[in-house]
PDB file of N, CA and C in Angstrom:
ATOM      1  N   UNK A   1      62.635  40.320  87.171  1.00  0.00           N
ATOM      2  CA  UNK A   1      61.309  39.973  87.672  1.00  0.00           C
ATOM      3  C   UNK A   1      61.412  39.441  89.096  1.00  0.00           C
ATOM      4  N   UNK A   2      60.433  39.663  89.906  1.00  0.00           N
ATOM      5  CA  UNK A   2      60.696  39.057  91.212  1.00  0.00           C
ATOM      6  C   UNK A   2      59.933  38.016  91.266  1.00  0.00           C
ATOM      7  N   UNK A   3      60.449  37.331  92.718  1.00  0.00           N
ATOM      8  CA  UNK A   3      60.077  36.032  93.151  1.00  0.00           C
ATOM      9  C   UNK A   3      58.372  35.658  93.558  1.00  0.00           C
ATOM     10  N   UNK A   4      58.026  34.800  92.848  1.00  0.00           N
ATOM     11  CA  UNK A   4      56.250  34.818  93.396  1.00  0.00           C
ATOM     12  C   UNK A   4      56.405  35.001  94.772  1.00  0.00           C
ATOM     13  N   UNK A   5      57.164  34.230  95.303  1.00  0.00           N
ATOM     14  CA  UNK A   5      56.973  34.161  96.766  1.00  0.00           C
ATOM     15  C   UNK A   5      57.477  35.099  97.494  1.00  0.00           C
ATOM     16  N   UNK A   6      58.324  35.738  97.534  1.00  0.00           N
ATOM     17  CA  UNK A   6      59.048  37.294  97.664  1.00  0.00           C
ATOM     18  C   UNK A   6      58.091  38.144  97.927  1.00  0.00           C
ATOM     19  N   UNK A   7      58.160  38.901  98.517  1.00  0.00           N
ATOM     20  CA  UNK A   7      57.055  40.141  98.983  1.00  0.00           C
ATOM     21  C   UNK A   7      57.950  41.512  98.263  1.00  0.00           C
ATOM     22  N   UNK A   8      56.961  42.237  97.644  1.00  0.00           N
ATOM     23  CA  UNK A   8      57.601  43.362  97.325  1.00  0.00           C
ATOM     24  C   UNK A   8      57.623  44.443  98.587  1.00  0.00           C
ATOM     25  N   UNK A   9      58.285  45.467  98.071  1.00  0.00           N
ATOM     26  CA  UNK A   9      58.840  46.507  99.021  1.00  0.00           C
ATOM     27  C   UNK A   9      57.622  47.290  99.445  1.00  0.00           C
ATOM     28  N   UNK A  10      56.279  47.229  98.386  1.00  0.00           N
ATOM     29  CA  UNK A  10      55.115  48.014  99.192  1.00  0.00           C
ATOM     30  C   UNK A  10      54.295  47.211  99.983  1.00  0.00           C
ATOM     31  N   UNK A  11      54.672  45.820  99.497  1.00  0.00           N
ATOM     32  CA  UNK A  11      53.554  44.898 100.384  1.00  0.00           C
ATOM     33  C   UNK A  11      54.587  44.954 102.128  1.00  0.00           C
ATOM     34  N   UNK A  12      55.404  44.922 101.849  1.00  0.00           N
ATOM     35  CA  UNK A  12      55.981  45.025 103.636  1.00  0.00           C
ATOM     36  C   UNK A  12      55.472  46.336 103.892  1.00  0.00           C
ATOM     37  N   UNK A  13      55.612  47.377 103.319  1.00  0.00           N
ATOM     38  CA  UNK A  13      55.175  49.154 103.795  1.00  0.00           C
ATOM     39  C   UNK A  13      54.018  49.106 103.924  1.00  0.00           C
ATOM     40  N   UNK A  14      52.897  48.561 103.296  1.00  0.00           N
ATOM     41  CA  UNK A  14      51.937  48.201 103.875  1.00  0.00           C
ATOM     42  C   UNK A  14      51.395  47.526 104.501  1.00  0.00           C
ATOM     43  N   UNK A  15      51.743  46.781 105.090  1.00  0.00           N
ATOM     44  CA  UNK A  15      51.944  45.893 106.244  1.00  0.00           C
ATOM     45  C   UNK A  15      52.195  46.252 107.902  1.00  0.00           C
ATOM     46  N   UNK A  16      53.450  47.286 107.383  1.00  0.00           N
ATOM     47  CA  UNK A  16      54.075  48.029 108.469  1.00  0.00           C
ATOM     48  C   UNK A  16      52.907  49.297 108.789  1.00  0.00           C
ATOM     49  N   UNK A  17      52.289  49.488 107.580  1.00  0.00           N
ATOM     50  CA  UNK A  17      51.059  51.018 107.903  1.00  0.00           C
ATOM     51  C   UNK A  17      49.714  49.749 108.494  1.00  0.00           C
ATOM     52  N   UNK A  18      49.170  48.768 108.072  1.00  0.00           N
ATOM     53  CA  UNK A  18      48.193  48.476 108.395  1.00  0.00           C
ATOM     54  C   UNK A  18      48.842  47.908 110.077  1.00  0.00           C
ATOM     55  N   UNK A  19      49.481  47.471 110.648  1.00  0.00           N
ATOM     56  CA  UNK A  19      50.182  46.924 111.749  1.00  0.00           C
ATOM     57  C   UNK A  19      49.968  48.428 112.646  1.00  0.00           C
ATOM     58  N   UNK A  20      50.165  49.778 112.209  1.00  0.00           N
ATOM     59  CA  UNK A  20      50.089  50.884 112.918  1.00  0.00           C
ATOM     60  C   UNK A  20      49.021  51.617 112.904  1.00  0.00           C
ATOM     61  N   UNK A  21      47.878  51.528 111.507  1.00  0.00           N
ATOM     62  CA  UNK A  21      46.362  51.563 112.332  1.00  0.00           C
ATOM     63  C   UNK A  21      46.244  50.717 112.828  1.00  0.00           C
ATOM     64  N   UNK A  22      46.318  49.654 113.583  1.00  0.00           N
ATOM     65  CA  UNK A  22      45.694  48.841 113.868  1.00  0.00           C
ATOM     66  C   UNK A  22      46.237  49.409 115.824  1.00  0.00           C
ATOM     67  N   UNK A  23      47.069  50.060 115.751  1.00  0.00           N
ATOM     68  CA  UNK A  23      47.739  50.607 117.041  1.00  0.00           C
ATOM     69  C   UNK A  23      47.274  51.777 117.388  1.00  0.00           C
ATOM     70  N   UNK A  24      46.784  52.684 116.706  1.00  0.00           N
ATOM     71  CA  UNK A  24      45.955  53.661 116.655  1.00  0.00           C
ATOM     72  C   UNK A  24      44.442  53.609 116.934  1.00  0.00           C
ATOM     73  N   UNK A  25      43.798  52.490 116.549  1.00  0.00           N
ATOM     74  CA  UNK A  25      42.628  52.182 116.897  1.00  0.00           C
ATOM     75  C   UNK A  25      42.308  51.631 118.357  1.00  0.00           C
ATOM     76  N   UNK A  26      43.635  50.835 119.023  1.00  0.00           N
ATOM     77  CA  UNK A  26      43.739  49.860 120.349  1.00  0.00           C
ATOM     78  C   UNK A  26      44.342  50.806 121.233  1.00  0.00           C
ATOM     79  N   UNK A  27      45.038  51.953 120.851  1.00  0.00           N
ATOM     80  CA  UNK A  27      45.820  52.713 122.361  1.00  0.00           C
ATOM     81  C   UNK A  27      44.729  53.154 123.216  1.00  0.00           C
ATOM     82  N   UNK A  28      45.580  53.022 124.403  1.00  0.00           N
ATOM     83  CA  UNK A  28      44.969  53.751 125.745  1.00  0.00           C
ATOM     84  C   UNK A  28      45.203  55.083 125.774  1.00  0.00           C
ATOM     85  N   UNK A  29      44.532  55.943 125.677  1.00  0.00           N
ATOM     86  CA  UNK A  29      44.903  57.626 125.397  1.00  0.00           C
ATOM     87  C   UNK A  29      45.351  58.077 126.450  1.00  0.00           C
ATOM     88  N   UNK A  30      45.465  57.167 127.865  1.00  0.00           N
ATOM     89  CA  UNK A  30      46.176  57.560 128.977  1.00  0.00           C
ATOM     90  C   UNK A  30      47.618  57.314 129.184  1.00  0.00           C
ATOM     91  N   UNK A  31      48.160  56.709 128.229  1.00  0.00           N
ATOM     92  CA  UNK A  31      49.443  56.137 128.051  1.00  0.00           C
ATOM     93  C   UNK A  31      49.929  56.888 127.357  1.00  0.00           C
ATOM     94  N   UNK A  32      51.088  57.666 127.878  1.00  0.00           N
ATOM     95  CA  UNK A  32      51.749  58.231 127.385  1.00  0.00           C
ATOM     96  C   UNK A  32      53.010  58.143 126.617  1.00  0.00           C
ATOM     97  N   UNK A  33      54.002  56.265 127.028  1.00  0.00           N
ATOM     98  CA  UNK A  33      54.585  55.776 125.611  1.00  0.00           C
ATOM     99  C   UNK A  33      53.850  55.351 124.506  1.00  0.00           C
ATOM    100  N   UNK A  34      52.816  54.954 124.834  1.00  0.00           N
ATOM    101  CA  UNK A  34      52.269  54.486 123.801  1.00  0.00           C
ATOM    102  C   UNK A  34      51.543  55.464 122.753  1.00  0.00           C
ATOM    103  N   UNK A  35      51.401  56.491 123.317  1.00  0.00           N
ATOM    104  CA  UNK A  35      51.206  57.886 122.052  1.00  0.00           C
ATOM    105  C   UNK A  35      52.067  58.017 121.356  1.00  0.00           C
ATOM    106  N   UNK A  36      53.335  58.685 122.306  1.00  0.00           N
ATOM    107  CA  UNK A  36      54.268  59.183 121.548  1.00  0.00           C
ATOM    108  C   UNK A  36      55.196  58.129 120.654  1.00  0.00           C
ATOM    109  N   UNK A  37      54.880  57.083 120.666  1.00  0.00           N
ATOM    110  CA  UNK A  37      55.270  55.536 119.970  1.00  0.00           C
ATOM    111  C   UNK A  37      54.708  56.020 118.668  1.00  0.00           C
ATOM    112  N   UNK A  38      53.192  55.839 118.644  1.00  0.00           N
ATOM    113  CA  UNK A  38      52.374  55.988 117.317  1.00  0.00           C
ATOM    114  C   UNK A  38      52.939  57.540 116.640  1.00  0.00           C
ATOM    115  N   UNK A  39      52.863  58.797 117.515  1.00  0.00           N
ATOM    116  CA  UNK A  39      53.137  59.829 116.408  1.00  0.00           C
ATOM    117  C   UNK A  39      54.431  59.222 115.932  1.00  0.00           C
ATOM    118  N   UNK A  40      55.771  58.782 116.855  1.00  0.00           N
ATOM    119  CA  UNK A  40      57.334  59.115 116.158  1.00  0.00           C
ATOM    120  C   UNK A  40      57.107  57.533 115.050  1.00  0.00           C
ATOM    121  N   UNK A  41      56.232  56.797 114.986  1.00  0.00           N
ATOM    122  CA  UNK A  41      56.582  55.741 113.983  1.00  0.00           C
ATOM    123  C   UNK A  41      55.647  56.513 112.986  1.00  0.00           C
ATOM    124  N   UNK A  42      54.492  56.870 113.217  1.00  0.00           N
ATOM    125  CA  UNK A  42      53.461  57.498 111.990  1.00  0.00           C
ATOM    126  C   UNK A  42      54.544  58.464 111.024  1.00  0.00           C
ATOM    127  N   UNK A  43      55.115  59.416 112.089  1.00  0.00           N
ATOM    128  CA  UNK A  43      56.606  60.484 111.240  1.00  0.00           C
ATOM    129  C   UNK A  43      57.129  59.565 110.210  1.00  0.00           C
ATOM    130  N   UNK A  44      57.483  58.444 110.918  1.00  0.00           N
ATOM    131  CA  UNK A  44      58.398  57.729 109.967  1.00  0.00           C
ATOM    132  C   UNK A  44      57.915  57.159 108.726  1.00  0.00           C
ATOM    133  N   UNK A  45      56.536  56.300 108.926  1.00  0.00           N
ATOM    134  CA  UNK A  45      56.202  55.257 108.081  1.00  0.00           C
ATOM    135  C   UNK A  45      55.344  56.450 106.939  1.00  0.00           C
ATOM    136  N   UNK A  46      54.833  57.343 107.439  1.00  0.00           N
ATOM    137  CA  UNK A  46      54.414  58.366 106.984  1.00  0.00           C
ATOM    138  C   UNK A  46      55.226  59.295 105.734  1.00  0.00           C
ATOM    139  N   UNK A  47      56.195  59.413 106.424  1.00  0.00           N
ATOM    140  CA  UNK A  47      57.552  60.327 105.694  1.00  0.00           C
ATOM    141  C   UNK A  47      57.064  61.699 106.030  1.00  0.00           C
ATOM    142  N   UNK A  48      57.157  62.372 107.374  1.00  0.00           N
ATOM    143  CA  UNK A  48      56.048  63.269 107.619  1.00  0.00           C
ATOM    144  C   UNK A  48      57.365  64.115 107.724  1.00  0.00           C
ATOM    145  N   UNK A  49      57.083  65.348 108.145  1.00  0.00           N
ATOM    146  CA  UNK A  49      58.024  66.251 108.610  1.00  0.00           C
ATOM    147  C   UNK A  49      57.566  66.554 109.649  1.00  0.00           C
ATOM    148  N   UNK A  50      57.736  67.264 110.770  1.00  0.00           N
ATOM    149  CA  UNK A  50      57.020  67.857 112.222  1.00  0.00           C
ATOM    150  C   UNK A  50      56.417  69.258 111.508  1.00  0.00           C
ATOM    151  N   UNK A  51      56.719  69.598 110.875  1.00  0.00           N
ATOM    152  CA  UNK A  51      56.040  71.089 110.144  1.00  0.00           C
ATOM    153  C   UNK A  51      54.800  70.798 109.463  1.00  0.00           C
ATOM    154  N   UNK A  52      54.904  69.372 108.293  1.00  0.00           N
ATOM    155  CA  UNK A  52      53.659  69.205 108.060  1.00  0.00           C
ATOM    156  C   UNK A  52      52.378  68.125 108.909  1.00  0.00           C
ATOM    157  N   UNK A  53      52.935  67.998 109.843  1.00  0.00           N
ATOM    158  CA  UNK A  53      52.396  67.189 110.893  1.00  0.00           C
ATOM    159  C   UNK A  53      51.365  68.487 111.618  1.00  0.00           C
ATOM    160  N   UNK A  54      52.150  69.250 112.175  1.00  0.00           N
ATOM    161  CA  UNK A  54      51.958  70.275 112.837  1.00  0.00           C
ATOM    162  C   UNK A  54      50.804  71.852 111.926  1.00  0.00           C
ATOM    163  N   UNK A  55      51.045  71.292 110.735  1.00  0.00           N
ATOM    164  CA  UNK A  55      50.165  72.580 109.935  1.00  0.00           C
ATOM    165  C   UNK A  55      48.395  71.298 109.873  1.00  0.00           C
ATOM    166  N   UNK A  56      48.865  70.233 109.797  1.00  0.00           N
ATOM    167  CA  UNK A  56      47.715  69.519 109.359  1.00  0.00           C
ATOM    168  C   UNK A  56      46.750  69.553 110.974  1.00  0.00           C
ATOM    169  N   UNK A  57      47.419  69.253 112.006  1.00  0.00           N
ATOM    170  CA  UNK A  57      46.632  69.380 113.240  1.00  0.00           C
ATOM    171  C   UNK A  57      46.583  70.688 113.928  1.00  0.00           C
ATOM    172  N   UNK A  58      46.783  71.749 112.820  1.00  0.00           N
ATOM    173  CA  UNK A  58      46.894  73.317 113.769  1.00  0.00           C
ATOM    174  C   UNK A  58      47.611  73.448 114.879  1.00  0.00           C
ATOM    175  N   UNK A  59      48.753  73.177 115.075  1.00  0.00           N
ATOM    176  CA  UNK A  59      49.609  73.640 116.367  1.00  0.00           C
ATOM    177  C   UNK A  59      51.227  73.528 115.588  1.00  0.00           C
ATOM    178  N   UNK A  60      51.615  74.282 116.405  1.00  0.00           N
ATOM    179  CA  UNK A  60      53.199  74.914 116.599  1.00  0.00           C
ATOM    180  C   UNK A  60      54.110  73.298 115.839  1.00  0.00           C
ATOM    181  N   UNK A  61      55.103  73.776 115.203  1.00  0.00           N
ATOM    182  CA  UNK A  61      56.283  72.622 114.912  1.00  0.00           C
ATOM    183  C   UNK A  61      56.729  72.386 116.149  1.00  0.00           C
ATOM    184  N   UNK A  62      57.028  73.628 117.364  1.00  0.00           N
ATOM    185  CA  UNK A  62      57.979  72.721 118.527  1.00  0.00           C
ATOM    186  C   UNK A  62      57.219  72.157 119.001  1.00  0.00           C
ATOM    187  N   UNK A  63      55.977  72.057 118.883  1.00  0.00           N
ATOM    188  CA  UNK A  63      54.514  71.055 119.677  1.00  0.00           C
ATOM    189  C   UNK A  63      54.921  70.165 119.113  1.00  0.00           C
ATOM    190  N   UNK A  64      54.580  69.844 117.875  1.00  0.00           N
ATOM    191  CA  UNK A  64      54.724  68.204 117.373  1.00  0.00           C
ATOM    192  C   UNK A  64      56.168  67.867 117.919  1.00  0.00           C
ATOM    193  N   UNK A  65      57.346  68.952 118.095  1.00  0.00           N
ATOM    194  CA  UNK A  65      58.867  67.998 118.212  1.00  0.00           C
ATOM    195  C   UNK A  65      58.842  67.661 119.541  1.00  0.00           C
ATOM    196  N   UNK A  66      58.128  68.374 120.543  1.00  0.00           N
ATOM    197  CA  UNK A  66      57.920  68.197 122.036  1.00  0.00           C
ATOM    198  C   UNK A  66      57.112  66.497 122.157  1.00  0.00           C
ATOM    199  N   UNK A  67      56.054  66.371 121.269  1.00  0.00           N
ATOM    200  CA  UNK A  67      55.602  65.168 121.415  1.00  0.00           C
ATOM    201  C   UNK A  67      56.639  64.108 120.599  1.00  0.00           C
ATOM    202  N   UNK A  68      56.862  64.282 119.696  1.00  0.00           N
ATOM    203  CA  UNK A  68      58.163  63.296 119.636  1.00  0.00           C
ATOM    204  C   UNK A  68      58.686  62.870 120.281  1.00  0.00           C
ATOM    205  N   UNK A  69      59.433  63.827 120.751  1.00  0.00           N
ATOM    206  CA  UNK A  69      60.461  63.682 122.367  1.00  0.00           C
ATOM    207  C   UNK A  69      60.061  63.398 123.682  1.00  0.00           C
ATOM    208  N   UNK A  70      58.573  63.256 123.357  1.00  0.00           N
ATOM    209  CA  UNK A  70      58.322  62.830 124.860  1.00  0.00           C
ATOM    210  C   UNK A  70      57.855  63.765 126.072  1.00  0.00           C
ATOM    211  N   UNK A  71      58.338  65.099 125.682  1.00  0.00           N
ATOM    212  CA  UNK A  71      57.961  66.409 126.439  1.00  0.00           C
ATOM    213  C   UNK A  71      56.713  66.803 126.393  1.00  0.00           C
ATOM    214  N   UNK A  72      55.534  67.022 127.083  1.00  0.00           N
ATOM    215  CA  UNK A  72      54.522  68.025 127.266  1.00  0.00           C
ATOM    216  C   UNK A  72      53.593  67.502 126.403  1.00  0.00           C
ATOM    217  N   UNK A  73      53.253  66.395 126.215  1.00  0.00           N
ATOM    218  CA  UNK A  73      52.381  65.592 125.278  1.00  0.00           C
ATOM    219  C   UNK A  73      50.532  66.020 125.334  1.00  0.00           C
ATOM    220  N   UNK A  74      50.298  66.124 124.361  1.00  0.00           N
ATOM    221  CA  UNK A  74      48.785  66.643 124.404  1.00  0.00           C
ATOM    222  C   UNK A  74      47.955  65.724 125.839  1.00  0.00           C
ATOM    223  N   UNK A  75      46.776  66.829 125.927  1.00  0.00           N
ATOM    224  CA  UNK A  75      46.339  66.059 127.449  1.00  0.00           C
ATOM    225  C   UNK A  75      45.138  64.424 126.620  1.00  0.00           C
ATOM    226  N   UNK A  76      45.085  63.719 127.070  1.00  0.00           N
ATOM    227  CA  UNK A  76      44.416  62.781 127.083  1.00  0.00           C
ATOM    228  C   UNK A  76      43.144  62.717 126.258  1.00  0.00           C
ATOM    229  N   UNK A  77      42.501  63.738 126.456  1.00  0.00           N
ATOM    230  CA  UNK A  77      41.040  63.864 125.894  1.00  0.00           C
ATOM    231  C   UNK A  77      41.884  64.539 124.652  1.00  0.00           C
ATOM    232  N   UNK A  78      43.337  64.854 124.279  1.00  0.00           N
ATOM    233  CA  UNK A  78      43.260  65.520 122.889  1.00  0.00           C
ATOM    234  C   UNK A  78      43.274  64.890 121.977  1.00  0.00           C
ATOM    235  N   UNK A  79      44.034  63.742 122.701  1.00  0.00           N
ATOM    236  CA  UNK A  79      44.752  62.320 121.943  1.00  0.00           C
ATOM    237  C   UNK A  79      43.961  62.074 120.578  1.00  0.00           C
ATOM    238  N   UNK A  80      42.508  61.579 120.816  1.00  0.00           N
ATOM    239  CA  UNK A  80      41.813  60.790 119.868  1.00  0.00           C
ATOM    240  C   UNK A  80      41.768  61.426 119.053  1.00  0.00           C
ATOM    241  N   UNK A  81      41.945  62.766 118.739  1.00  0.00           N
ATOM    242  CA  UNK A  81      41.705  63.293 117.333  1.00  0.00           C
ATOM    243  C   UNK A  81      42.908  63.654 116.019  1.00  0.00           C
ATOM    244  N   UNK A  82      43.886  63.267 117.464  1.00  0.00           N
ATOM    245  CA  UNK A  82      44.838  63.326 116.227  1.00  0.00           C
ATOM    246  C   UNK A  82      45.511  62.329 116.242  1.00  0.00           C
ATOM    247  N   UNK A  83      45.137  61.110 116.979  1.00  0.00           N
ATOM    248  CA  UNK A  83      45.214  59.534 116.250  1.00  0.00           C
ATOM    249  C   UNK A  83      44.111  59.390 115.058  1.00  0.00           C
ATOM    250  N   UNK A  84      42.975  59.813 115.094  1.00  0.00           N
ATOM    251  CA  UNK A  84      42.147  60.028 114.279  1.00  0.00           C
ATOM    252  C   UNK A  84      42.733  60.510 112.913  1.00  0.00           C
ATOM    253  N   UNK A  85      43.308  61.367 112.879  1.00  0.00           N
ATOM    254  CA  UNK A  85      43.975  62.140 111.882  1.00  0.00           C
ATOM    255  C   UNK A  85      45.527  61.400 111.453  1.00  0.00           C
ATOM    256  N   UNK A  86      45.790  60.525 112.141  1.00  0.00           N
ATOM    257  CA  UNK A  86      47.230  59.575 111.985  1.00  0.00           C
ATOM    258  C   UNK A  86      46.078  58.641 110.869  1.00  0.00           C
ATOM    259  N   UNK A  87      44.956  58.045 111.925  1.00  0.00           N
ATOM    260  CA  UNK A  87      43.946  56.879 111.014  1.00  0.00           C
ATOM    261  C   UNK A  87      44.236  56.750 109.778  1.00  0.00           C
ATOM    262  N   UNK A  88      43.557  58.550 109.688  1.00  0.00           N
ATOM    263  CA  UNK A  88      43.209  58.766 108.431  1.00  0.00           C
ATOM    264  C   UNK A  88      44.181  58.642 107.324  1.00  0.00           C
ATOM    265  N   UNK A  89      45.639  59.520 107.487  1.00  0.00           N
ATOM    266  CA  UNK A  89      46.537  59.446 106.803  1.00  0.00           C
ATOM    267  C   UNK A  89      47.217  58.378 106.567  1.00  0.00           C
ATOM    268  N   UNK A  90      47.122  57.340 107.607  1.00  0.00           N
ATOM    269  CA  UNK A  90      47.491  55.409 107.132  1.00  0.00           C
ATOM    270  C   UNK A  90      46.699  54.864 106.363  1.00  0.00           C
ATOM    271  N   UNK A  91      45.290  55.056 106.258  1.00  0.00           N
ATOM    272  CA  UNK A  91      44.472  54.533 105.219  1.00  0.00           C
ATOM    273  C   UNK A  91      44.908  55.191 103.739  1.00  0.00           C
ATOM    274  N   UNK A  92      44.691  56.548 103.521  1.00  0.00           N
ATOM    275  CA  UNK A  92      45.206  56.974 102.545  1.00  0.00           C
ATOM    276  C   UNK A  92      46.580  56.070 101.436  1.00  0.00           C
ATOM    277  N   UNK A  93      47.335  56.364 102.455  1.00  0.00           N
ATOM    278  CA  UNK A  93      48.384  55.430 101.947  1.00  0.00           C
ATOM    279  C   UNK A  93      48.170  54.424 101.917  1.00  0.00           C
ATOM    280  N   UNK A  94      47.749  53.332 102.402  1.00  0.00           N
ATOM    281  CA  UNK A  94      47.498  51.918 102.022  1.00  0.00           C
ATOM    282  C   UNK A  94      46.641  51.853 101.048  1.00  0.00           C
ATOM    283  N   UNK A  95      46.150  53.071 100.602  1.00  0.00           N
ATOM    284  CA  UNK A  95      45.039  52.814  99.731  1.00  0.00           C
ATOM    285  C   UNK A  95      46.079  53.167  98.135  1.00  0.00           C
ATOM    286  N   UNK A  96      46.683  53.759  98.150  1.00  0.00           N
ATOM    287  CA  UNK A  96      47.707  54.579  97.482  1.00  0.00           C
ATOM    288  C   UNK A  96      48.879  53.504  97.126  1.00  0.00           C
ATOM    289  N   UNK A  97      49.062  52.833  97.824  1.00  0.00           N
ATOM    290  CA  UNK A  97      49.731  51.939  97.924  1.00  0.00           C
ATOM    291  C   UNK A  97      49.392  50.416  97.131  1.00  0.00           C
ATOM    292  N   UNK A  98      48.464  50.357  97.971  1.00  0.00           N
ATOM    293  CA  UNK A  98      47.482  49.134  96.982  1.00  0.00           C
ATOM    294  C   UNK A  98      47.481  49.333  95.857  1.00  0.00           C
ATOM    295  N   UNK A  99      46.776  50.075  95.014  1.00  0.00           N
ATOM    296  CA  UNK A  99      46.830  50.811  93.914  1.00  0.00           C
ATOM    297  C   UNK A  99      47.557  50.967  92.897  1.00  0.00           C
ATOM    298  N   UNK A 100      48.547  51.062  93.455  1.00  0.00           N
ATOM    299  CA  UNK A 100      50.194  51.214  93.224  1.00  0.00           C
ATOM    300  C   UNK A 100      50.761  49.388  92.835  1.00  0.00           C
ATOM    301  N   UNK A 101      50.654  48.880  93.627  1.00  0.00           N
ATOM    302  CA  UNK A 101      50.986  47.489  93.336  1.00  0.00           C
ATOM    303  C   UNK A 101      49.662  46.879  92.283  1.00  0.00           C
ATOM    304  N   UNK A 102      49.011  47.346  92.523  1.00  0.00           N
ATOM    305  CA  UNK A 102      47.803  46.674  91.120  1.00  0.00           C
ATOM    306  C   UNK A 102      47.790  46.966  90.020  1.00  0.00           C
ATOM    307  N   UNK A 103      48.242  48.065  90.084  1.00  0.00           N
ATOM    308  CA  UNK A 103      48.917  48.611  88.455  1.00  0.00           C
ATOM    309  C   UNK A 103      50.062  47.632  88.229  1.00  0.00           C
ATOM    310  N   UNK A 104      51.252  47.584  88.791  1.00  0.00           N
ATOM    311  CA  UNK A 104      52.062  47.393  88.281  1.00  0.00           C
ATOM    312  C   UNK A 104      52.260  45.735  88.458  1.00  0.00           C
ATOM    313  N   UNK A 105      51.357  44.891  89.061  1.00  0.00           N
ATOM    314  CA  UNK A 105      51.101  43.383  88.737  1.00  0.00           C
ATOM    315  C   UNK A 105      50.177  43.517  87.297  1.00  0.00           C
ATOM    316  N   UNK A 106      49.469  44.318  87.062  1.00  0.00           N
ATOM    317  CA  UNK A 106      48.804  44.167  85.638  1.00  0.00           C
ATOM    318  C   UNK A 106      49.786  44.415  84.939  1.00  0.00           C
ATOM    319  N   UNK A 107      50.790  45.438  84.402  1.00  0.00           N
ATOM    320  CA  UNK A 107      51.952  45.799  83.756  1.00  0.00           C
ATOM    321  C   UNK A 107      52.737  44.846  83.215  1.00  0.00           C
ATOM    322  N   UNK A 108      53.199  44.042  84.055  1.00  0.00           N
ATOM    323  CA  UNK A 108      53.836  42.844  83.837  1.00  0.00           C
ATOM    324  C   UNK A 108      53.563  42.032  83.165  1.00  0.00           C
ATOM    325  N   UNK A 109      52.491  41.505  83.368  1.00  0.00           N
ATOM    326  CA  UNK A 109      52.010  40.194  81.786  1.00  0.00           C
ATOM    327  C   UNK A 109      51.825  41.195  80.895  1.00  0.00           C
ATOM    328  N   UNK A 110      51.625  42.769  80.859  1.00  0.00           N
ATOM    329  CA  UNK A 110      51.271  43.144  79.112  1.00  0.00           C
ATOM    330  C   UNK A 110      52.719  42.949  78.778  1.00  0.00           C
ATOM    331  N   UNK A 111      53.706  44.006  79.818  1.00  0.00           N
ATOM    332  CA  UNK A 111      55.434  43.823  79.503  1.00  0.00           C
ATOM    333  C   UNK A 111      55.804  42.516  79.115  1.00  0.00           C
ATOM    334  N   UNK A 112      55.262  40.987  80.266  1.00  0.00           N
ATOM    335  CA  UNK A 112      56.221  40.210  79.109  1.00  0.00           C
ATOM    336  C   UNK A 112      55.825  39.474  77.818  1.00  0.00           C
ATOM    337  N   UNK A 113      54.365  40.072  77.674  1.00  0.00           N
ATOM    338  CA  UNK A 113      53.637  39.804  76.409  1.00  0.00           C
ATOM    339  C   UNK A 113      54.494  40.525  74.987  1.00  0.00           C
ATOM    340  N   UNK A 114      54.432  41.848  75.404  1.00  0.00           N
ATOM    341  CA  UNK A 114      55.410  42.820  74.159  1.00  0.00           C
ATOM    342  C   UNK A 114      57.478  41.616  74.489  1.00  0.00           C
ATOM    343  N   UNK A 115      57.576  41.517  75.259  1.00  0.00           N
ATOM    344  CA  UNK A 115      58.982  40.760  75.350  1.00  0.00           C
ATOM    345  C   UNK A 115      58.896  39.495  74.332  1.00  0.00           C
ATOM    346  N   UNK A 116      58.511  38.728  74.783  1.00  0.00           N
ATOM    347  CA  UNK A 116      57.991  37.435  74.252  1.00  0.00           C
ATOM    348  C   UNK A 116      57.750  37.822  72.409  1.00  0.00           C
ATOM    349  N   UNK A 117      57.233  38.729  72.337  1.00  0.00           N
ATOM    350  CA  UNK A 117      56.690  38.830  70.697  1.00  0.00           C
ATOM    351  C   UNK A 117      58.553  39.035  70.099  1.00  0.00           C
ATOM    352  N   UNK A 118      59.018  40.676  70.482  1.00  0.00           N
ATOM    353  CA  UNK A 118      60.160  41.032  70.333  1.00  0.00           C
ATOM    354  C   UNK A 118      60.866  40.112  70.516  1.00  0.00           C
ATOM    355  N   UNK A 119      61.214  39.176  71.215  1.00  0.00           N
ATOM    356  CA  UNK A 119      62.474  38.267  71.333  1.00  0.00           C
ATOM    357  C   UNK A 119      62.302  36.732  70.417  1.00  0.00           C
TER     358      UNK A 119
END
């Protein structure tokens, strides 16, 4: 059983996703580390691939790996829509996530209810 005070492993992952909409909503779409910051951490926190990154916003895999890397980054006015589309897919998961931990804090008192009887 873990520690009340202990944070589980989805409450930091969600933490780390709500910390990155919250970076998605504040960028300057003229900044160009600060884009390619949000896609290569969204890849990550996401668990994305550049293929399904790239099928979800209609353009090429070496497009998304070019913006990774820093190369040839969408122009400015493209930005917002596929931070828009990062938004979206961080909410999802935090929502998925949440969810996920509310089940399984209810679980627990039935689990150590059946323990308690058995032992």
């Amino acid at each position: 059983m873990e520690n009340p005070g202990s944070k589980s492993a989805n409450e930091s992952r969600i933490q780390s996703l709500q910390g990155l909409l919250g970076r998605t909503r504040t960028i300057d779409m003229r900044d160009d580390d600060a884009f390619q910051g949000v896609i290569v951490q969204a890849r990550g926190l996401l668990e994305l691939s550049d293929q399904e990154i790239a099928d979800a916003l209609l353009v090429s895999r070496p497009t998304v790996n070019r913006w990774i890397n820093g190369k040839n980054l969408p122009h400015p006015a493209m930005r917002k829509p596929i931070l828009s589309w990062v938004a979206e897919q961080l909410i999802k998961r935090i929502k998925r996530l949440t969810a996920t931990d509310r089940l399984q804090n209810a679980l627990v008192p039935a689990t150590e209810r059946v323990t308690a009887k058995l032992g």
